[in-house]
C-alpha atoms as a PDB file:
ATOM      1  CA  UNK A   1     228.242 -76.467 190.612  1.00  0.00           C
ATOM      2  CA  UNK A   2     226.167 -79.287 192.129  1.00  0.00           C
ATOM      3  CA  UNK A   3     227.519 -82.686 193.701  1.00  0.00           C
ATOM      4  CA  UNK A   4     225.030 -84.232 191.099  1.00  0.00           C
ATOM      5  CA  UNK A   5     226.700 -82.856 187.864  1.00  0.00           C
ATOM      6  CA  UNK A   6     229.921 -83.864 189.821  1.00  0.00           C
ATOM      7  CA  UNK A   7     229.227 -87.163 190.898  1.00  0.00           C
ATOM      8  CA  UNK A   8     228.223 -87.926 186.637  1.00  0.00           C
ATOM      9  CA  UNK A   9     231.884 -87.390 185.592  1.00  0.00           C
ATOM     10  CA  UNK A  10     234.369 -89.758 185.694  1.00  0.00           C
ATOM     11  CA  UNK A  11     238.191 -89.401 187.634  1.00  0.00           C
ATOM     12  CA  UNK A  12     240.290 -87.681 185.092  1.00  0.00           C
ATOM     13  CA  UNK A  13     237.250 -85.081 184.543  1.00  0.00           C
ATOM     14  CA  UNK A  14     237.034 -84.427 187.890  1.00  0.00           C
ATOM     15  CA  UNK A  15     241.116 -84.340 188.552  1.00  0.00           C
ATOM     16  CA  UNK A  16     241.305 -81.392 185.424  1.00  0.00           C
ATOM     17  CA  UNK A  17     238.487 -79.257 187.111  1.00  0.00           C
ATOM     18  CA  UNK A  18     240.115 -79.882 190.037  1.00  0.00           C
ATOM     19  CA  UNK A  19     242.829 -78.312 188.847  1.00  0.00           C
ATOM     20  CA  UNK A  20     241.063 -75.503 187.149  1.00  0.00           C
ATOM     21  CA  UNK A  21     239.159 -74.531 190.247  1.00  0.00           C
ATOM     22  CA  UNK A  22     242.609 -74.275 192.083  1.00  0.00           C
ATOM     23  CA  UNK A  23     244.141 -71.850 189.416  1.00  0.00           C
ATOM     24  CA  UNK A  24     240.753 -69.756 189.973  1.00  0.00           C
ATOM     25  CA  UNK A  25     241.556 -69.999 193.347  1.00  0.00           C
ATOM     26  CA  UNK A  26     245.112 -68.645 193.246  1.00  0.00           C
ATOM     27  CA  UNK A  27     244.027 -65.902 190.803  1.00  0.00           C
ATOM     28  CA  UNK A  28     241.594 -64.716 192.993  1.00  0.00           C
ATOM     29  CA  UNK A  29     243.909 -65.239 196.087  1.00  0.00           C
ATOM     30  CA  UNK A  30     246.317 -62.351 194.212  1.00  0.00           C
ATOM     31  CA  UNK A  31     243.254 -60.160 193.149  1.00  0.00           C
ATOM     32  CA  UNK A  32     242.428 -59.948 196.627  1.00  0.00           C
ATOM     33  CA  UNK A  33     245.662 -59.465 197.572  1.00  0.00           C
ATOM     34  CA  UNK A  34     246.343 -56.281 195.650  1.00  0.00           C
ATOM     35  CA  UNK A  35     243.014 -54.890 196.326  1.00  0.00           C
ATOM     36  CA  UNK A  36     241.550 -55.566 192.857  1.00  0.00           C
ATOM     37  CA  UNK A  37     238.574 -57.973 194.025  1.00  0.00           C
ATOM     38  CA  UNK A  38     235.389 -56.580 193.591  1.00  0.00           C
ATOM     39  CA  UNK A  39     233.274 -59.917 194.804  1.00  0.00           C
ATOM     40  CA  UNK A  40     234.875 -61.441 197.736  1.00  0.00           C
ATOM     41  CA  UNK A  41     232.291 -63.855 197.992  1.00  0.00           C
ATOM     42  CA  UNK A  42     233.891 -65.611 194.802  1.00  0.00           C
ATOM     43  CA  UNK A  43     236.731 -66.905 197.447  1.00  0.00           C
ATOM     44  CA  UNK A  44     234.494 -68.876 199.802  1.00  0.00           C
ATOM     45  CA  UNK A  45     232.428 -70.058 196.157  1.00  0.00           C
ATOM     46  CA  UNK A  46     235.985 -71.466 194.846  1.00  0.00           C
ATOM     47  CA  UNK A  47     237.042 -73.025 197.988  1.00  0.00           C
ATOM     48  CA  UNK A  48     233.631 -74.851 198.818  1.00  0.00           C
ATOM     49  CA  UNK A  49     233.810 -76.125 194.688  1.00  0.00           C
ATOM     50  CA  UNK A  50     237.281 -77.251 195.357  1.00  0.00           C
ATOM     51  CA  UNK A  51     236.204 -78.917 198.564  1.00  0.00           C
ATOM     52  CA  UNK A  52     232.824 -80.899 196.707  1.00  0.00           C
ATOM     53  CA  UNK A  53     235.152 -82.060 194.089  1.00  0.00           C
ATOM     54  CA  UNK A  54     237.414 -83.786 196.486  1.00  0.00           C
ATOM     55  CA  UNK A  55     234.629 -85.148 197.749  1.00  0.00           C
ATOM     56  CA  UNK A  56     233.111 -87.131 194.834  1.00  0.00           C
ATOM     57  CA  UNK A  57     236.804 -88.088 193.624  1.00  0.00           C
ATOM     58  CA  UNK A  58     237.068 -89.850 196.571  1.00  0.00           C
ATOM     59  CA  UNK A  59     233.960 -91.772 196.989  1.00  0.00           C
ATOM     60  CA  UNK A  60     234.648 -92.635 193.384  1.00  0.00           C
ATOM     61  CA  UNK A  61     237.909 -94.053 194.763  1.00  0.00           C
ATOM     62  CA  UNK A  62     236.074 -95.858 198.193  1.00  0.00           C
ATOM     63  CA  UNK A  63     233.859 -97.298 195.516  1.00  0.00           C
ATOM     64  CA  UNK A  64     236.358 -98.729 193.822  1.00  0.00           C
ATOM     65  CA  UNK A  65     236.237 -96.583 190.342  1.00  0.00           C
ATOM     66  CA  UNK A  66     238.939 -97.018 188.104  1.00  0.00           C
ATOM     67  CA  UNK A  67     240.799 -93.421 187.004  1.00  0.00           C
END
């Protein structure tokens, strides 16, 4: 996922795969805790997704976008 695509959603988009990438997050946080992760590089992919979506939602906010 690209800051591009990101940055051409609006607030409430953003907010629900927000909270998407966090449930992919915590399911992959339990696969790896049982042992049953095959691609461990899908971790740092989730986190640094979750991280660029924080990012656009707020510079949406600093630039005054409405939610």
């Amino acid at each position: 996922m690209k800051a591009s695509e990101l940055r051409d959603k609006d607030i409430k988009a953003l907010e629900a795969e927000l909270l998407e990438k966090r449930k992919e997050q915590f399911n992959l946080r339990m696969q790896q805790a049982t042992g049953q992760l095959a691609r461990p590089d899908q971790m740092t992919r989730a986190r640094r997704d979750i991280a660029r979506i924080k990012t656009v939602i707020n510079e949406k906010i600093k630039a005054g976008e409405t939610a």
